[in-house]
Protein backbone atom coordinates (compact mmCIF):
# COMPACT_ATOMS: atom_id res chain seq x y z
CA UNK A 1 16.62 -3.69 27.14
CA UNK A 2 16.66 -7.24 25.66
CA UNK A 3 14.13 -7.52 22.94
CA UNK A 4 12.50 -10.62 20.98
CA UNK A 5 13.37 -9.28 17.43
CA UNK A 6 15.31 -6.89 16.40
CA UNK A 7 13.00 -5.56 13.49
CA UNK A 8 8.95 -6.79 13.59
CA UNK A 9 7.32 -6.34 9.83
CA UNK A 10 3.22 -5.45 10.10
CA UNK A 11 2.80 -6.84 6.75
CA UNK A 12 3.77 -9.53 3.77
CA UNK A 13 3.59 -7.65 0.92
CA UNK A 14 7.02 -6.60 -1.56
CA UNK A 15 8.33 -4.12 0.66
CA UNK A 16 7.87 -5.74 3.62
CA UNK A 17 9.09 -8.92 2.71
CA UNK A 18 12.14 -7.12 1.09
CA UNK A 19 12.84 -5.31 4.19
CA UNK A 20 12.39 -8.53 6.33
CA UNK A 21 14.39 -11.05 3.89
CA UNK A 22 17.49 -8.20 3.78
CA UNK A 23 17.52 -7.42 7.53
CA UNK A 24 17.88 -11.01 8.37
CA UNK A 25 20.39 -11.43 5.69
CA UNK A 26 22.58 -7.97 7.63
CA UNK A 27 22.14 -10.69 11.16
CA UNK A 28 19.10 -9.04 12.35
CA UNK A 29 16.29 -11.58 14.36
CA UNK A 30 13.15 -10.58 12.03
CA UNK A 31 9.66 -11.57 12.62
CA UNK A 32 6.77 -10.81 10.08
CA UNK A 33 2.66 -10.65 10.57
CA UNK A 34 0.51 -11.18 7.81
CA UNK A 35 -3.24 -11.94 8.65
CA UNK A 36 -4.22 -12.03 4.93
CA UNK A 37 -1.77 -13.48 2.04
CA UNK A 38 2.05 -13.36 1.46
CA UNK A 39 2.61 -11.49 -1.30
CA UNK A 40 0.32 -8.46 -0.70
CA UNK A 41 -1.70 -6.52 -3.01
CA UNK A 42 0.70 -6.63 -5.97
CA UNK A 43 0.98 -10.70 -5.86
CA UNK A 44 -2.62 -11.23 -5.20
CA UNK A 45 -5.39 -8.76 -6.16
CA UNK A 46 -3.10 -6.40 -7.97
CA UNK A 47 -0.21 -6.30 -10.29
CA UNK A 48 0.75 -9.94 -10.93
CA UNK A 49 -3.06 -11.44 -11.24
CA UNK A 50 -4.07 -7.71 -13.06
CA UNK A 51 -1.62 -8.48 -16.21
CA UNK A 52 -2.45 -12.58 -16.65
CA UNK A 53 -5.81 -11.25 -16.85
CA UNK A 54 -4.71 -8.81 -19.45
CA UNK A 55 -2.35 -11.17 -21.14
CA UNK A 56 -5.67 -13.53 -21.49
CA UNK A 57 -8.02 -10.56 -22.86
CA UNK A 58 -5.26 -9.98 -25.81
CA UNK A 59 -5.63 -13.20 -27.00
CA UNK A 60 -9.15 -12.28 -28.66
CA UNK A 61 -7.20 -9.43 -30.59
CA UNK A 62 -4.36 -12.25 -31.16
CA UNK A 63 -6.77 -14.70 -32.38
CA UNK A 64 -8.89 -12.12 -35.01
CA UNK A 65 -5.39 -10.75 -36.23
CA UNK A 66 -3.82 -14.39 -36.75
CA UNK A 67 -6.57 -14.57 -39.91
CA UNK A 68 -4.34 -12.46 -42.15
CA UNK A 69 -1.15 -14.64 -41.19
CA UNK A 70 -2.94 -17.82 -42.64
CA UNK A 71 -4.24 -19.24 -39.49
CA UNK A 72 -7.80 -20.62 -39.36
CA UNK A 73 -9.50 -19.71 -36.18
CA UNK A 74 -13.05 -21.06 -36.64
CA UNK A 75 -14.67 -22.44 -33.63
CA UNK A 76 -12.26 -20.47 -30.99
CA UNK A 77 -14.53 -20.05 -27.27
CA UNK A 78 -13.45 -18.67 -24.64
CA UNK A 79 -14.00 -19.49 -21.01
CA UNK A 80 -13.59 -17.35 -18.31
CA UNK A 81 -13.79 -19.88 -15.72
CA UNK A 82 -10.65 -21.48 -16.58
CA UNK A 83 -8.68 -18.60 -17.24
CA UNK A 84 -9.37 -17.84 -13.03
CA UNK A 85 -8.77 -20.96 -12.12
CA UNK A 86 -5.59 -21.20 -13.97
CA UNK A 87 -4.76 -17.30 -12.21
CA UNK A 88 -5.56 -19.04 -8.81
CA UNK A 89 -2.82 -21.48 -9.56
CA UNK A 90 -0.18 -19.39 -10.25
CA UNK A 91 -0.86 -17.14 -7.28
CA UNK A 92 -1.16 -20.23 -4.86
CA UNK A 93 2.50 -20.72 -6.09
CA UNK A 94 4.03 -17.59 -5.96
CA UNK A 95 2.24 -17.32 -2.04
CA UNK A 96 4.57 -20.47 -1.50
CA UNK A 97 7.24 -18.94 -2.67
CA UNK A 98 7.21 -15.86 -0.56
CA UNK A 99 6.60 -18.29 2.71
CA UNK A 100 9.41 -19.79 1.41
CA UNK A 101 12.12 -17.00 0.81
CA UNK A 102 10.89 -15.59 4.21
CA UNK A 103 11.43 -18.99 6.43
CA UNK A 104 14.40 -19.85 3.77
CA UNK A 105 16.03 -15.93 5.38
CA UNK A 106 15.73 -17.18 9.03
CA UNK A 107 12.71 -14.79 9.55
CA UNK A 108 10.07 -15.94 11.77
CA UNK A 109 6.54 -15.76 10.32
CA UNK A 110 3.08 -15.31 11.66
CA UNK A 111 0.65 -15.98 9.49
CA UNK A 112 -2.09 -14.09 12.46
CA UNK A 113 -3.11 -10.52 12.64
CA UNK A 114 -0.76 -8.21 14.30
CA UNK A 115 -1.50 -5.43 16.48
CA UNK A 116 0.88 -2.62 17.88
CA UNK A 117 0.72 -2.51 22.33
CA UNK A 118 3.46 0.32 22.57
CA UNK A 119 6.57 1.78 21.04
CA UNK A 120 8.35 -1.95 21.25
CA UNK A 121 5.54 -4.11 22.02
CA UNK A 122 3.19 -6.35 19.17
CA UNK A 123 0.58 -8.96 20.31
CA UNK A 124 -0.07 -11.70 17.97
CA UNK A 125 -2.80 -14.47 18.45
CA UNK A 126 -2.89 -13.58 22.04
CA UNK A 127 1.06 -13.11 22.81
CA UNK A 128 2.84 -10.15 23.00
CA UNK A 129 6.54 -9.84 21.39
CA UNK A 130 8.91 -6.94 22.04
CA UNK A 131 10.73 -5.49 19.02
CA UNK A 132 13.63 -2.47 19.24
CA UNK A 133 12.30 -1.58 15.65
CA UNK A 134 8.12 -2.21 14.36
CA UNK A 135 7.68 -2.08 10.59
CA UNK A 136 4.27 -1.06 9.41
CA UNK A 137 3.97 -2.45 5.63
CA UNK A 138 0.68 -3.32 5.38
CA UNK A 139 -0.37 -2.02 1.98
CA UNK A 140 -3.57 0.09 0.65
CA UNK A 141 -7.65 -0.93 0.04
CA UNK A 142 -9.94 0.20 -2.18
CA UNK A 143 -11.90 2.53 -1.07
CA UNK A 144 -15.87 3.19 -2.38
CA UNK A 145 -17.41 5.97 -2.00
CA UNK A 146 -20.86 6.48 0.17
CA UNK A 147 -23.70 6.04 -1.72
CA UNK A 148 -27.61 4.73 -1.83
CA UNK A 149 -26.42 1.17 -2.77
CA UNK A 150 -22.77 0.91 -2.69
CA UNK A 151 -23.39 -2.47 -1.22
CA UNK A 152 -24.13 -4.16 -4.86
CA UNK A 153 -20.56 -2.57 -6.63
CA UNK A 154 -17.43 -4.35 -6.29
CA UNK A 155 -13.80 -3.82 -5.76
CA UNK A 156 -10.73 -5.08 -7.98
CA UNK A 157 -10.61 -7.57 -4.97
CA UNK A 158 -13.60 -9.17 -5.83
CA UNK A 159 -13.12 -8.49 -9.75
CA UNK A 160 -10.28 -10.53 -9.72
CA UNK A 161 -12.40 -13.48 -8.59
CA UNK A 162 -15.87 -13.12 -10.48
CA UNK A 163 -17.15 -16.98 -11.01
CA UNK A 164 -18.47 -16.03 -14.39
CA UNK A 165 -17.70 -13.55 -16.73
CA UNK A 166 -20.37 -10.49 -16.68
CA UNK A 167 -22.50 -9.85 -19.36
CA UNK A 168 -22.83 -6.28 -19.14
CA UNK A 169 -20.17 -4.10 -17.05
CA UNK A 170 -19.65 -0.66 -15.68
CA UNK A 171 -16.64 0.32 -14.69
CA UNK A 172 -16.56 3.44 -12.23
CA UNK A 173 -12.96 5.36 -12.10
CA UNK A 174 -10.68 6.88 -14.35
CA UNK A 175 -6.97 5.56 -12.97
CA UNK A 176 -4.99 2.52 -13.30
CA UNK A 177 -7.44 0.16 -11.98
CA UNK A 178 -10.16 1.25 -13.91
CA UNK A 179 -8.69 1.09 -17.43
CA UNK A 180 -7.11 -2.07 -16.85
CA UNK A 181 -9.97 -3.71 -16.10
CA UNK A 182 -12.23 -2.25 -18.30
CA UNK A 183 -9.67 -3.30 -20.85
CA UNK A 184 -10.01 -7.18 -19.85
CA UNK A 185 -13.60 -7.41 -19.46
CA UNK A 186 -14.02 -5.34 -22.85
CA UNK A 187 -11.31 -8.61 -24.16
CA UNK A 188 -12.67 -11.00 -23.15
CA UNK A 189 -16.71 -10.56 -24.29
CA UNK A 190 -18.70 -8.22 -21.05
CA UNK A 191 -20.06 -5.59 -22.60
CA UNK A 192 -18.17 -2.73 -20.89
CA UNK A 193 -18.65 1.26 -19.85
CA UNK A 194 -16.64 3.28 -18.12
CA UNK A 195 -17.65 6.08 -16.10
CA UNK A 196 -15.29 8.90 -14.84
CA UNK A 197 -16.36 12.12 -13.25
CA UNK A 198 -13.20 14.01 -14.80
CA UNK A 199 -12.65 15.71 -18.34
CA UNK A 200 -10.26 12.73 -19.15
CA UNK A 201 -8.94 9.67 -17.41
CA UNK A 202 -5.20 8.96 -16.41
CA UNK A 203 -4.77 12.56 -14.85
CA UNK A 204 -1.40 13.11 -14.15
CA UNK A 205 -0.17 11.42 -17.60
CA UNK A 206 0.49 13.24 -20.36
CA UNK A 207 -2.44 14.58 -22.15
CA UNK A 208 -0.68 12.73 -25.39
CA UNK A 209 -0.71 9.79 -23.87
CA UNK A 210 -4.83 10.31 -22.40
CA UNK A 211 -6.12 11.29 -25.49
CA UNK A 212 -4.88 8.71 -27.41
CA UNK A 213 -5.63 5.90 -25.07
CA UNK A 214 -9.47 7.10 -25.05
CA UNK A 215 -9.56 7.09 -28.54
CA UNK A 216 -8.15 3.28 -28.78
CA UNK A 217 -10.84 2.35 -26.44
CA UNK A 218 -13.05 3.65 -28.25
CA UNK A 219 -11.99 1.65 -31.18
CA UNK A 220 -12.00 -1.25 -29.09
CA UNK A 221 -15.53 -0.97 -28.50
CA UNK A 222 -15.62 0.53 -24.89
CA UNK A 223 -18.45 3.10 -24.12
CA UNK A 224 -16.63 6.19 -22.19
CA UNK A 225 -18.95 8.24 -20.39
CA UNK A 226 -16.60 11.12 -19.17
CA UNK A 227 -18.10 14.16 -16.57
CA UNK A 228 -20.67 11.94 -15.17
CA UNK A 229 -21.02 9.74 -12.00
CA UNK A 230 -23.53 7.42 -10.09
CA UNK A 231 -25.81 8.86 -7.85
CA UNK A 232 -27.16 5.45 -6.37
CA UNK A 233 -27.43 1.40 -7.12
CA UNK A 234 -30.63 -0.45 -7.31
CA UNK A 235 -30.32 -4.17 -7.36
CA UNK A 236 -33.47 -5.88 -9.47
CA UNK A 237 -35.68 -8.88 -8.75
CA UNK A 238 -33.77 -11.03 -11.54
CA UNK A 239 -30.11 -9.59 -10.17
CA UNK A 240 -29.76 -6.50 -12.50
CA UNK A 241 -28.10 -3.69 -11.17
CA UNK A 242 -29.64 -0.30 -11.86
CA UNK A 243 -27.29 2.43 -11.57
CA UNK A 244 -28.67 6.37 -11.72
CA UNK A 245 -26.49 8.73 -13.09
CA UNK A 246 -26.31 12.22 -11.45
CA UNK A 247 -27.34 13.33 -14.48
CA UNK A 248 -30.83 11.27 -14.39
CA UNK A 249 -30.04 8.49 -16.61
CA UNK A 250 -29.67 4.99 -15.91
CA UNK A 251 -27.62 2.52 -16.99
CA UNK A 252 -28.55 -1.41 -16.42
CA UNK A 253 -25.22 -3.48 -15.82
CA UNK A 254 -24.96 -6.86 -14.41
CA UNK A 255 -21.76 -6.25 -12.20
CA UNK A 256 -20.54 -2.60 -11.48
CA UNK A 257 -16.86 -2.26 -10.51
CA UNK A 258 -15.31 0.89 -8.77
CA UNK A 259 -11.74 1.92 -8.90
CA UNK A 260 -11.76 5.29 -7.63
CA UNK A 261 -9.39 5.05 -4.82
CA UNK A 262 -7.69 3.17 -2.04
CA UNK A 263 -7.12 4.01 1.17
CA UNK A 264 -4.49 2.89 3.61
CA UNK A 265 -5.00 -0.70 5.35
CA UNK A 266 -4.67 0.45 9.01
CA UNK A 267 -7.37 -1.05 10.52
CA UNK A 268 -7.05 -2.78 13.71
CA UNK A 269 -3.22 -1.92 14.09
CA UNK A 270 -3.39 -0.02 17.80
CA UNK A 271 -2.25 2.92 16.46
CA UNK A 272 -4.60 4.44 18.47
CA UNK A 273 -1.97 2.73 21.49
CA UNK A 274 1.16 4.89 20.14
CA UNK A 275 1.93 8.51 18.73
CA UNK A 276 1.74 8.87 15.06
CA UNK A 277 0.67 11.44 12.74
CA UNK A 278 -1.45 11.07 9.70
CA UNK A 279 -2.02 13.24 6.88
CA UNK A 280 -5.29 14.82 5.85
CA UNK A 281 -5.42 11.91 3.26
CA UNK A 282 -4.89 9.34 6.06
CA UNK A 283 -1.40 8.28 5.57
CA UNK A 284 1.40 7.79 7.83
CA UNK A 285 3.87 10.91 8.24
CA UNK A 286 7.20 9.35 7.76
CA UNK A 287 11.13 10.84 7.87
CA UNK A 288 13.12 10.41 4.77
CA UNK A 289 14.75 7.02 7.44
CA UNK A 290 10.58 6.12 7.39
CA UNK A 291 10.34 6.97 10.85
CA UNK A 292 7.07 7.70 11.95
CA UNK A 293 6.76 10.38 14.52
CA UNK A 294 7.26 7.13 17.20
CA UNK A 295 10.40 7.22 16.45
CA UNK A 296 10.89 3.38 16.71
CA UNK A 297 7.79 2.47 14.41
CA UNK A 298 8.34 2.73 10.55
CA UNK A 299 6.29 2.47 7.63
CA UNK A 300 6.98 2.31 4.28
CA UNK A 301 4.61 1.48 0.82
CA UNK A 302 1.15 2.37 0.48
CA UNK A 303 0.59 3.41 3.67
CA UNK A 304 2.71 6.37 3.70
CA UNK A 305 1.02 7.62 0.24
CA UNK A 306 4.06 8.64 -1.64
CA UNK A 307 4.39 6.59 -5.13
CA UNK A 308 2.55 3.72 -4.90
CA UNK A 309 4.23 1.50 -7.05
CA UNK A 310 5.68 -1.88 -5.94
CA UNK A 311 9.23 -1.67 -7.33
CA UNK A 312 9.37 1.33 -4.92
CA UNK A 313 7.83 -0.06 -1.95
CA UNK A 314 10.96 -2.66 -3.13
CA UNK A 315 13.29 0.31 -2.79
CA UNK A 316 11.56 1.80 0.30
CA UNK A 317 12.18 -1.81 1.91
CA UNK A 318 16.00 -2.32 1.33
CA UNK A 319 16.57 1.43 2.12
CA UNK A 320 14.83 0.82 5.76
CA UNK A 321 16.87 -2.45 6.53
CA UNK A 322 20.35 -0.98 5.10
CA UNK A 323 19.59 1.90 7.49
CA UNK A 324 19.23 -0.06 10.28
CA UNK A 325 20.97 -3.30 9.82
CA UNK A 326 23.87 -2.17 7.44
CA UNK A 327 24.17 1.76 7.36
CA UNK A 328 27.40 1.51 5.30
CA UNK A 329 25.80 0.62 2.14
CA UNK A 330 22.44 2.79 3.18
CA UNK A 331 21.39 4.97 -0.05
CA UNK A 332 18.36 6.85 0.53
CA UNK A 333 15.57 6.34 -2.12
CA UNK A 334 15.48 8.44 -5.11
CA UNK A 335 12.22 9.40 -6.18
CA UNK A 336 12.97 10.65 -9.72
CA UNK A 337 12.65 9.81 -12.99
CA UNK A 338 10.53 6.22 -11.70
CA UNK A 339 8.99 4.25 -14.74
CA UNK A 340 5.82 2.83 -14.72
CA UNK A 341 3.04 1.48 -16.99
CA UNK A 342 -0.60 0.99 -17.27
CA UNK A 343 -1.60 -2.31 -18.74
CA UNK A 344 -4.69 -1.57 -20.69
CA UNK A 345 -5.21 -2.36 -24.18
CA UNK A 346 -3.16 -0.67 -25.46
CA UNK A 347 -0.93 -0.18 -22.70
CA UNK A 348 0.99 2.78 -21.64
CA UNK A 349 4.15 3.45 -20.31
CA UNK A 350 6.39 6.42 -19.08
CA UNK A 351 9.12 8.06 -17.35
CA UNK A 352 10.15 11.69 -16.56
CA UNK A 353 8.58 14.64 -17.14
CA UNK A 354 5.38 15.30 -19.18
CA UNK A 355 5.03 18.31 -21.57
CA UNK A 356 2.32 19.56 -18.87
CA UNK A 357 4.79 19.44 -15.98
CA UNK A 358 7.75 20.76 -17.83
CA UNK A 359 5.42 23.37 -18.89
CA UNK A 360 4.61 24.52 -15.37
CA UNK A 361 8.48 24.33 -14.55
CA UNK A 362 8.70 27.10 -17.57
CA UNK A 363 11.41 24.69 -19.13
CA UNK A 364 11.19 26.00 -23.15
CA UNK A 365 10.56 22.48 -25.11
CA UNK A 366 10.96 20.74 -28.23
CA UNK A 367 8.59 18.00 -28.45
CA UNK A 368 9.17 15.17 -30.70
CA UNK A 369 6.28 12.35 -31.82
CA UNK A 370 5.69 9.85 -33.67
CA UNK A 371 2.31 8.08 -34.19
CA UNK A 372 1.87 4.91 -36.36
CA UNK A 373 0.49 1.61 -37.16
CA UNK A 374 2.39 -1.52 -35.49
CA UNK A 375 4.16 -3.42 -38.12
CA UNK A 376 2.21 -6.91 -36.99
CA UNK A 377 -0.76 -5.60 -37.72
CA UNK A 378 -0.17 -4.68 -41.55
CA UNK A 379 -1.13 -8.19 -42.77
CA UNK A 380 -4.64 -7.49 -40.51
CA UNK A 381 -7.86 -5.26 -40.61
CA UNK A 382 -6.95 -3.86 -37.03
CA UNK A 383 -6.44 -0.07 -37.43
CA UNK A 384 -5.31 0.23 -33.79
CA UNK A 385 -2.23 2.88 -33.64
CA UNK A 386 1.15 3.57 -31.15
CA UNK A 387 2.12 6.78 -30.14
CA UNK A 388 5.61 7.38 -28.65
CA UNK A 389 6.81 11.04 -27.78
CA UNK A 390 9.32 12.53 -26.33
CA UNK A 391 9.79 15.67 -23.98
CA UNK A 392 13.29 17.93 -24.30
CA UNK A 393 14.49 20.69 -23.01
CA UNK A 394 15.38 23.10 -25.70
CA UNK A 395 18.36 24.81 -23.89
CA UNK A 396 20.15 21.73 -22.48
CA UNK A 397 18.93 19.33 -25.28
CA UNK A 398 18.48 17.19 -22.59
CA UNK A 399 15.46 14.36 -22.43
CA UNK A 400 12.92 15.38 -19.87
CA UNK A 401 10.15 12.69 -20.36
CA UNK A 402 9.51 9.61 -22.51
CA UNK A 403 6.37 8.41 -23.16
CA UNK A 404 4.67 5.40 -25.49
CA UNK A 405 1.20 3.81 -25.57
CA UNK A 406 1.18 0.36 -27.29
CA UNK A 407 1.83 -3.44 -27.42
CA UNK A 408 4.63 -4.11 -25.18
CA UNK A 409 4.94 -0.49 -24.14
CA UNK A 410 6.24 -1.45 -20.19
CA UNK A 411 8.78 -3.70 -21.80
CA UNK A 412 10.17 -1.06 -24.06
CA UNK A 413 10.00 1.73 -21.55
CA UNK A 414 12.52 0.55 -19.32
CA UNK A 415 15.18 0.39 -20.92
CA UNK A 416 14.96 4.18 -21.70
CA UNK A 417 14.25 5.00 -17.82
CA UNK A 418 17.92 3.98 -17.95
CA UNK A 419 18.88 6.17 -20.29
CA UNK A 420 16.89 8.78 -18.58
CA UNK A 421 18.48 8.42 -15.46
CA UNK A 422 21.94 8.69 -16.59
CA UNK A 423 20.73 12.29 -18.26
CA UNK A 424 20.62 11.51 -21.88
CA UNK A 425 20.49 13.93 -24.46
CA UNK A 426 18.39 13.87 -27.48
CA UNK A 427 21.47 13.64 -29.50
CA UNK A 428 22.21 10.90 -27.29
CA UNK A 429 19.24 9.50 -29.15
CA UNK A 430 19.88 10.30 -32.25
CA UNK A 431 23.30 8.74 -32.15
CA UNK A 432 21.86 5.30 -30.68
CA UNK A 433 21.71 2.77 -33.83
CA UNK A 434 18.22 1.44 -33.95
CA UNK A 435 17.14 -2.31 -34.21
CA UNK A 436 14.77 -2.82 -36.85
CA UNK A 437 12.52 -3.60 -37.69
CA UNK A 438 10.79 -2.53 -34.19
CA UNK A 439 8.89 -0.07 -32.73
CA UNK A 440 11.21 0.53 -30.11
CA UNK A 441 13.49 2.06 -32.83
CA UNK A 442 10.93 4.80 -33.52
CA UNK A 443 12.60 6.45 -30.28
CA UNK A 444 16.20 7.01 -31.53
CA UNK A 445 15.08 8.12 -35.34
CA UNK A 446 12.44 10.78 -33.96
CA UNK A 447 14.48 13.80 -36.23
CA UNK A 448 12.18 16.37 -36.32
CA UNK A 449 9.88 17.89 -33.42
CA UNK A 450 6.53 18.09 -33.27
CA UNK A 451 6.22 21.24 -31.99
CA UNK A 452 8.88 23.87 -30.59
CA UNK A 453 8.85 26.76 -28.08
């Protein structure tokens, strides 16, 4: 059968424009639908407008620290307003830029919702295509839960496009999302709670890492309210929110955000019009080729639930158009040993193992630490602290995890992902000549552990 395209993408976001951009460059025809923005989550309500935000909440901690360097700082204001509308630039440009890498690859784009007829068959504003392959890349939402007036919270959608900077904010979650932003509204002057219905946020880091995080936040000025959730949302005659705690208290707030999940964006795709599983969580059951159980429709990023992380939907992306376009340099995605970082204040990064999960693996440990005082802020009053550890297996000597929480923590962390991957020791470590003065260093002079098995 003669189709229109060899390979039809359901979605612009990283991996689907990665997967689109490379299968055109291996001489496949490539459309891509995107009813919403090019870019996706991570370009415009997620990573990319997420850390300008964060970069402009530091510069309150920038500006109180630069007093002990010399620099007079009397009359400094701050203006939310501007700080969005400069955001709204950037992301207007980078939009531009992925029409223009996509057109630039020979791809044809829709910018019109997309909606699957059959195995091989899209419609489009009205016109059906036929496709050998269909691509489903169309990323997650948040999700908020049901609840007597869940229609006065926000999302991290809207969050990212408040008009004026809240006086009062709760934050609802305890993951990424909800740190981040309770981070930059804490920065930048709303007087901020967050609420989590867990022991501890950040599950799933390790418990190093949590614990000192809340405690920074703390410092910062953040009320945590851990083991505790919202039973319902009253909105006032003047606009106050009212929010009821399961508990019976109530808080007052003049915006409440909730991060406590996000689903998969498959609405309106016609997958009721083909076969493909789900999981009990809602994702798409893929192969380890992304097939779905339609053997000619693929997904890939959010939607199948694995890591959600844009560098891998990246990965996921080229992996799917090397297996179909260019199967000689195909190499299947490797889901070890991925960094990532949280950019709260401070932020936190990692990779590998942490001493929980080694733990449970019964690996016998030696577990290094070191906690201290950044070197910039000696000349200042801020008593804010880092913490890097690392996680090795006793036997091997080998380094299971790495882990830091502090300025520039994603920055430093990457470079020891590498490391990581290639299986370095902890003499491997110690052998390394730091640069100094950094904090970076504190990783390779770590001598003596913390604790030991």
């Amino acid at each position: 059968m003669a189709y229109d395209f060899d390979l039809f993408v359901i979605g612009a976001g990283s991996g689907g424009v990665r997967a689109a951009r490379f299968a055109s460059s291996f001489g496949a025809r490539v459309a891509v639908a995107e009813s919403r923005y090019l870019g996706g989550t991570c370009v415009n309500v997620g990573c990319v407008p997420k850390k300008l935000l964060v970069y402009g909440a530091n510069y309150a901690e920038d500006i109180d620290q630069a007093k002990g360097y010399g620099w007079s700082v009397d009359g400094v204001t701050f203006d939310w307003a501007t700080l969005i509308a400069s955001k709204n630039s950037e992301i207007e440009r980078l939009n531009g830029i992925y029409k223009n890498l996509l057109v630039e690859s020979g791809v044809t784009l829709f910018q019109e919702h997309a909606q699957i007829l059959d195995a091989h068959r899209i419609e489009v504003a009205g016109k059906s295509y036929t496709s050998e392959h269909i691509l489903i890349a169309t990323g997650g939402w948040p999700h908020v839960p049901e609840f007597p007036g869940n229609e006065h919270v926000i999302t991290s959608n809207e969050a990212f496009y408040l008009p004026s900077l809240p006086k009062r904010t709760l934050v609802v979650g305890g993951g990424y999302i909800a740190v981040e932003f309770a981070s930059i509204l804490n920065g930048c002057g709303s007087e901020t709670r967050l609420l989590y219905r867990g022991e501890l946020f950040m599950r799933g880091f390790d418990g190093s890492l949590r614990d000192h995080l809340k405690n920074e936040m703390i410092k910062k000025g953040i009320d945590l309210q851990f083991n505790t959730d919202i039973a319902r949302v009253d909105k006032q005659a003047d606009g106050t929110l009212k929010a009821t705690l399961k508990d019976g208290r109530v808080m007052e707030a003049d915006c409440i955000l909730y991060a406590t999940g996000r689903r998969p964006m498959l609405d309106n795709l016609g997958l009721e019009n083909v076969e493909i599983e789900r999981d009990k969580r809602g994702y798409l059951v893929v192969d380890n080729l992304f097939q779905t159980t339609t053997p000619s429709i693929l997904a890939i990023g959010d939607v199948i639930g694995r890591i959600q992380l844009t560098p891998v939907a990246l990965a996921e992306g080229m992996a799917v158009a090397r297996h179909l376009f260019k199967p000689e340099e195909y190499r299947p995605v490797d889901y070890k040993l991925i960094p990532t970082a949280v950019f709260s204040l401070p932020n936190l990064a990692t990779v590998g193992l942490t001493e929980e999960e080694a733990r449970e693996k019964g690996v016998r440990l030696r577990i290094y630490e070191s906690r201290f005082r950044p070197m910039k802020l000696t000349l200042t009053d801020t008593q804010e602290r880092s913490l890097m550890k690392l996680v090795v297996d006793a036997e091997t000597d080998k380094v299971l995890g790495c882990h830091m929480a502090g300025p520039e923590a994603g920055e430093i962390m990457q470079g020891f992902a590498v490391a990581l991957k290639a299986g370095a020791t902890k003499r491997i470590f110690d052998e390394t000549v730091g640069i100094h003065p950094s904090a970076a260093e504190e990783f390779v002079t770590m001598r003596t552990p913390a604790k030991v098995d």
